[in-house]
Every structure is written in C-alpha cells, then in structure tokens.
C-alpha atoms as a PDB file:
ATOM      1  CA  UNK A   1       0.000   0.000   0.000  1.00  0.00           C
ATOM      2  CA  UNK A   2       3.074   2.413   0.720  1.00  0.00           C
ATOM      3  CA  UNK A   3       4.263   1.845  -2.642  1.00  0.00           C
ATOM      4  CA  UNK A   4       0.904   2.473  -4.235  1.00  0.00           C
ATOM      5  CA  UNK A   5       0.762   5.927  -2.568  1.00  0.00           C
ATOM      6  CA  UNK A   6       4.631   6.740  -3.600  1.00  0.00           C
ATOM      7  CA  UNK A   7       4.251   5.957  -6.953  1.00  0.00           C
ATOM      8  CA  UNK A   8       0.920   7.952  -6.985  1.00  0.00           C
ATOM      9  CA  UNK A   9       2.449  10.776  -5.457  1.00  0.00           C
ATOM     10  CA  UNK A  10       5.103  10.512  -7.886  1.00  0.00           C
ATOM     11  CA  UNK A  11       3.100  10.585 -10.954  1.00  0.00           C
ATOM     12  CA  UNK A  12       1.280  13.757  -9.784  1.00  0.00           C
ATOM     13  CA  UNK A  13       4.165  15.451  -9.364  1.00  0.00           C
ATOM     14  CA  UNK A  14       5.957  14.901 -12.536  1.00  0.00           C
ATOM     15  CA  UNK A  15       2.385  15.377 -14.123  1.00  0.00           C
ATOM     16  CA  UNK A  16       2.517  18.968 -12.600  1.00  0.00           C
ATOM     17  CA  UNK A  17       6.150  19.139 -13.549  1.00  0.00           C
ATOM     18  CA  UNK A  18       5.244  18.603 -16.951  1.00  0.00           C
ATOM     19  CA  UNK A  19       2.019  20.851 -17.051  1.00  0.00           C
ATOM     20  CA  UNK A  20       4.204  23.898 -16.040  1.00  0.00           C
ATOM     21  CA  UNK A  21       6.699  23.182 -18.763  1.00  0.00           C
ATOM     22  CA  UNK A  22       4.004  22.736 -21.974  1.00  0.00           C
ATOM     23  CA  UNK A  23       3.169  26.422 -22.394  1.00  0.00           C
ATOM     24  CA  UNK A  24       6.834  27.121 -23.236  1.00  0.00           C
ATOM     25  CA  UNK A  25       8.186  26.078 -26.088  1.00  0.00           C
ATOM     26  CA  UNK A  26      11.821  23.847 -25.681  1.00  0.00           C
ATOM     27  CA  UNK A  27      14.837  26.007 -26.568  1.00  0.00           C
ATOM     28  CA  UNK A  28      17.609  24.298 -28.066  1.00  0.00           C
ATOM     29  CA  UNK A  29      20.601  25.650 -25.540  1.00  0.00           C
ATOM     30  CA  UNK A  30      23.476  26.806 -27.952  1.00  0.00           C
ATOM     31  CA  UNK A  31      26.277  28.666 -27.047  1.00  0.00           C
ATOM     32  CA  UNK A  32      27.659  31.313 -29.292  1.00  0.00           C
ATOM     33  CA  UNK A  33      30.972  30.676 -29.510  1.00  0.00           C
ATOM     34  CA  UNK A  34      30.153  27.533 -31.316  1.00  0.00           C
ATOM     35  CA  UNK A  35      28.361  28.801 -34.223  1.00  0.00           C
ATOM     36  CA  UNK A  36      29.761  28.782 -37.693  1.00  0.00           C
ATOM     37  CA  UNK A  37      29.044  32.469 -38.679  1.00  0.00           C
ATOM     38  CA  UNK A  38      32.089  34.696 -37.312  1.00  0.00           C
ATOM     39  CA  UNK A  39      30.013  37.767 -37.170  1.00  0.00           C
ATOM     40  CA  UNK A  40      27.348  35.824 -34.835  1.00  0.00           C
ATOM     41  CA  UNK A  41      30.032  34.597 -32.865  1.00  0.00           C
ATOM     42  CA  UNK A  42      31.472  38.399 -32.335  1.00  0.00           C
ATOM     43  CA  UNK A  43      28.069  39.966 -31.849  1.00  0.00           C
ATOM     44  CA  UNK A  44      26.484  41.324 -28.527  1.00  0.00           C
ATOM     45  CA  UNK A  45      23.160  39.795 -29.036  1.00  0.00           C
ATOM     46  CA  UNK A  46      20.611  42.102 -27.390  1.00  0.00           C
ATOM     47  CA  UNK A  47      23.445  44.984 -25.851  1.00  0.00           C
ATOM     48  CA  UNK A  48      20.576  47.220 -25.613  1.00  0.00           C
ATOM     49  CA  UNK A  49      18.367  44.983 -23.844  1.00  0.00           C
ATOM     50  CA  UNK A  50      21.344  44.204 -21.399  1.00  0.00           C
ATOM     51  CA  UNK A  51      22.318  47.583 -20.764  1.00  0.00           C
ATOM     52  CA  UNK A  52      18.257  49.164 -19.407  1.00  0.00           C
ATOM     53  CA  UNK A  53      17.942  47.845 -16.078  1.00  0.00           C
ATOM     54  CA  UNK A  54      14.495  48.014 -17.018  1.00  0.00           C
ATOM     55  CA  UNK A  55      14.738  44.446 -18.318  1.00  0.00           C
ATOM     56  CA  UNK A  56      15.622  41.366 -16.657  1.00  0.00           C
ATOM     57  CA  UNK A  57      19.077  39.860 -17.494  1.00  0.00           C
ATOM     58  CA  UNK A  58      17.361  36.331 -16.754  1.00  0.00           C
ATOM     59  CA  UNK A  59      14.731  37.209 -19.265  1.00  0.00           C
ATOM     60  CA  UNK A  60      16.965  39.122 -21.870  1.00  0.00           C
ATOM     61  CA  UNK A  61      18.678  35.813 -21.100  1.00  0.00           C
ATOM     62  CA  UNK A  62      16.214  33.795 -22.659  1.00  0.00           C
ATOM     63  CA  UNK A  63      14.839  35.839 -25.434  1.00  0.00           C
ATOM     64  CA  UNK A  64      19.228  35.752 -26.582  1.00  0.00           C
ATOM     65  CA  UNK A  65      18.422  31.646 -26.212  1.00  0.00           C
ATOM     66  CA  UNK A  66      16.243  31.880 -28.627  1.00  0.00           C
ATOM     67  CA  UNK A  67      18.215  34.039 -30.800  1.00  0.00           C
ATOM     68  CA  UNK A  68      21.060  32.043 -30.687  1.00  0.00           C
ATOM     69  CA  UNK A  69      18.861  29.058 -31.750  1.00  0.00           C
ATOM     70  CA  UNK A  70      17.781  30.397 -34.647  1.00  0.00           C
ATOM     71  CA  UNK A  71      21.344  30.740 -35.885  1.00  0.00           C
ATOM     72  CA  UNK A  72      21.960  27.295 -34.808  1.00  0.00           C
ATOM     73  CA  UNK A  73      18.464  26.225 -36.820  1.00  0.00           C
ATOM     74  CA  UNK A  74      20.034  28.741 -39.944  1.00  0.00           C
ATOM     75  CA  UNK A  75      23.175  27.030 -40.133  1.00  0.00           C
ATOM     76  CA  UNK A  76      21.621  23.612 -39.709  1.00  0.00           C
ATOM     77  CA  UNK A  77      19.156  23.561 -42.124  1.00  0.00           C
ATOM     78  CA  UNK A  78      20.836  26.076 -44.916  1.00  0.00           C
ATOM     79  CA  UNK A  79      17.679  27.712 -46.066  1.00  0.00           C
ATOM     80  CA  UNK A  80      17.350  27.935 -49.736  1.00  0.00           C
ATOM     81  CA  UNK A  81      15.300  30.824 -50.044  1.00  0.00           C
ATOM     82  CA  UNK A  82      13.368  33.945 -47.849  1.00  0.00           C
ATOM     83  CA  UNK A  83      10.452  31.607 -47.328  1.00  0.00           C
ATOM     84  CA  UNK A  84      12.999  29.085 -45.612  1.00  0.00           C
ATOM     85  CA  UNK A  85      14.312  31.634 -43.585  1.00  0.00           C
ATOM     86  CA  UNK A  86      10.841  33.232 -42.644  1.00  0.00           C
ATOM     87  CA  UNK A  87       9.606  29.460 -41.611  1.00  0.00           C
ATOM     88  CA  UNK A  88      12.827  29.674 -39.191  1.00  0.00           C
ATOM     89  CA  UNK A  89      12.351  33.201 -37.878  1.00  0.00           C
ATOM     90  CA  UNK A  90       8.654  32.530 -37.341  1.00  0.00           C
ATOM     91  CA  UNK A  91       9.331  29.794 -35.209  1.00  0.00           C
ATOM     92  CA  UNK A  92      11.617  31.587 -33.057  1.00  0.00           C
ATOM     93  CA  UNK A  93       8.918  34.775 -32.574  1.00  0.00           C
ATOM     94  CA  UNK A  94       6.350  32.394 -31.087  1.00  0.00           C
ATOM     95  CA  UNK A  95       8.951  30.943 -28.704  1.00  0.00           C
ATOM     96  CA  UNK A  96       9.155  35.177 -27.890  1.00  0.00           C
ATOM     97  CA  UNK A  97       6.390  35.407 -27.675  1.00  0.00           C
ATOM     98  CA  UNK A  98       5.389  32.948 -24.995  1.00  0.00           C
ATOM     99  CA  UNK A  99       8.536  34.831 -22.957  1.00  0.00           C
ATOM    100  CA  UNK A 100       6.279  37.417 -22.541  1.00  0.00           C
ATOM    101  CA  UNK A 101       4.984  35.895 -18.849  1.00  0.00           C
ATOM    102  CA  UNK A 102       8.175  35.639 -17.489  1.00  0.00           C
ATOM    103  CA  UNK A 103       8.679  39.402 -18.444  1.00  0.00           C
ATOM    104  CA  UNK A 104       5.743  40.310 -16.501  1.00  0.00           C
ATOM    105  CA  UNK A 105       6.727  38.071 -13.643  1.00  0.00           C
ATOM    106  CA  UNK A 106       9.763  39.739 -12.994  1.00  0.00           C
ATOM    107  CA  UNK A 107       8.146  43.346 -13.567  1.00  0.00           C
ATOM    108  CA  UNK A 108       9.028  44.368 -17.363  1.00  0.00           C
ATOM    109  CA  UNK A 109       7.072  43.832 -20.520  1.00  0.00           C
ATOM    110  CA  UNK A 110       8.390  42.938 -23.927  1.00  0.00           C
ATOM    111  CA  UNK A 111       8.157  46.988 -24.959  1.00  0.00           C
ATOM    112  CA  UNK A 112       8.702  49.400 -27.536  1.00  0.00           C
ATOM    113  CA  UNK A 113      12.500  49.409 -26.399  1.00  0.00           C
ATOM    114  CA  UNK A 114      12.512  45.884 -26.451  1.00  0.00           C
ATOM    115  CA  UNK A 115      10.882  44.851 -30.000  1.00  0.00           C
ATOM    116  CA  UNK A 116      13.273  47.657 -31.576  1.00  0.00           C
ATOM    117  CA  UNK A 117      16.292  45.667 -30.158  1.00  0.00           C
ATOM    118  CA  UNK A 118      14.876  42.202 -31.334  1.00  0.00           C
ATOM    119  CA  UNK A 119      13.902  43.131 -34.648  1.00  0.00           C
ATOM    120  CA  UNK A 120      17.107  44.554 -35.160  1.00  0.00           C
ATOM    121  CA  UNK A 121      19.089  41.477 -34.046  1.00  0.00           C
ATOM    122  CA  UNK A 122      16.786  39.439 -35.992  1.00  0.00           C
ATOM    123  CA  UNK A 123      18.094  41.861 -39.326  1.00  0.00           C
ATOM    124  CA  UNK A 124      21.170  41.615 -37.803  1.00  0.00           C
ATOM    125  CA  UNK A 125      21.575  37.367 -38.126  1.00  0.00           C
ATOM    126  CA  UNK A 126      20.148  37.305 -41.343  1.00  0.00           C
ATOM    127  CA  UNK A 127      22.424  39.927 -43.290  1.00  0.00           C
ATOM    128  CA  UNK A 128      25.161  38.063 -41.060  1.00  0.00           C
ATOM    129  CA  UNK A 129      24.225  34.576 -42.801  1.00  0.00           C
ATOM    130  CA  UNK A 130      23.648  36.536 -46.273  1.00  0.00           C
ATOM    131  CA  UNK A 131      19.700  37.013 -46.806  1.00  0.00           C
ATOM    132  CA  UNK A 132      18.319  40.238 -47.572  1.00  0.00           C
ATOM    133  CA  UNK A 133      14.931  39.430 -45.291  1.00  0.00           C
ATOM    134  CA  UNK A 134      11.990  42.391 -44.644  1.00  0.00           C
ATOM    135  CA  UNK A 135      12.373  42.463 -40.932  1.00  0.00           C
ATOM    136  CA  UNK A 136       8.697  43.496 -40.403  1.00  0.00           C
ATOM    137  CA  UNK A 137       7.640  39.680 -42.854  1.00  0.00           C
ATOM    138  CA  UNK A 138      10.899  37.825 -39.934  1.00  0.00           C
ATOM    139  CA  UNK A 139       8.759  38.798 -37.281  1.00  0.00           C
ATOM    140  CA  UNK A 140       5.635  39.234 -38.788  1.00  0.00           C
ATOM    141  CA  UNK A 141       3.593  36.445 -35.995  1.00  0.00           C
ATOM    142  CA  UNK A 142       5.035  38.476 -33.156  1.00  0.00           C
ATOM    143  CA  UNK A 143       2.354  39.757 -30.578  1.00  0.00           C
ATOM    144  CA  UNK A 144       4.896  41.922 -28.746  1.00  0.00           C
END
C-alpha cells in the first residue's frame, strides 16, 4: 500500500512538472561561440536589452536563447530561399512570444525598447548569414 501511494504521489508530481513546462516552447541551448558564422560569434546579441535595467538579465537571457537558436536552426538547415528563412524566424517569434509571462513576472514587458532591439538582431543574423529578409515579414507572428 506504501508503494501504491509513492508511486501515486510521484506521478502527480511529474504530471505537474510537466504541465508547467508545456506552455513554453523547448529552446535548443546553444552557445555562441560555437556557431559557424564569425560575425554571430562576435556579436552582442541584445546589448541594448542588457544595458536598461528596465529588463531582466534572466529574461533578456532567454529571449538571446532563442536568438542564438535560430542561428543554430540557420546554419543547420541552410535555407534555400526567404520563405525558408521566414519558416525559421517565425518559429523563433512564437517561442518570444510565450517569454512574454516571465517578463511580466519579474516586472518588465516585452516593450517598444525591447521589439526595436529584437527586430534589429533578428536583421542583424540574417544579413550576417547573407539574406536580404523584410524584418517586419521575420517577425511578422510576433504579438509583442
């Protein structure tokens, strides 16, 4: 009967686990220094962000993640053409956007400030990996 109730127990818990964890997409963790492009490898991703004390270095931290994914993604999968790339960058706003929560929990919002320095690091990787991408159509699904 113990067992019964520890195993019980046990699959609540990792059932919660899991629940928390659904609503935000996985990020691939890649470090910068590994990536292929020099000029992604040299770049502050985000300086702007880091430097307002406005916004969260844990959060800045994780919006860069996602940045730094889609490089990985851009080198892995070569895109061909702008609607290959936009496919990529698309995928990387919605994982943005569902950082917006952990924005508001630690007391900032994904603002004017904010979208200005995103979009241009966005413009920034893709001139860096040789497309000439409309940086309004890269982050076209963003609700931020």
């Amino acid at each position: 009967m113990k067992n019964i109730i520890i195993l019980l127990v046990s699959l609540v818990s990792i059932s919660c686990i899991n629940k928390n964890h659904s609503s935000e997409e996985k990020v691939i963790a890649v470090k910068q220094n590994n990536l292929k492009n020099e000029k992604i490898r040299n770049y502050r991703i985000l300086e702007e962000m880091y430097n307002d004390s406005y916004f969260p270095s844990q959060s800045v931290d994780k919006v860069k993640d996602v940045l730094l994914e889609f490089c990985f993604n851009i080198e892995k999968s070569n895109p061909k053409n702008l609607e290959q790339l936009y496919e990529l960058s698309h995928n990387a706003t919605g994982k943005i956007n569902s950082l917006q929560e952990d924005f508001y929990r630690n007391g900032s919002e994904i603002e004017t400030g904010a979208r200005e320095a995103i979009a241009m690091d966005f413009d920034f990787i893709c001139k860096s990996y040789g497309f000439k991408a409309d940086v309004e159509e890269l982050i076209s699904n963003r609700d931020w």
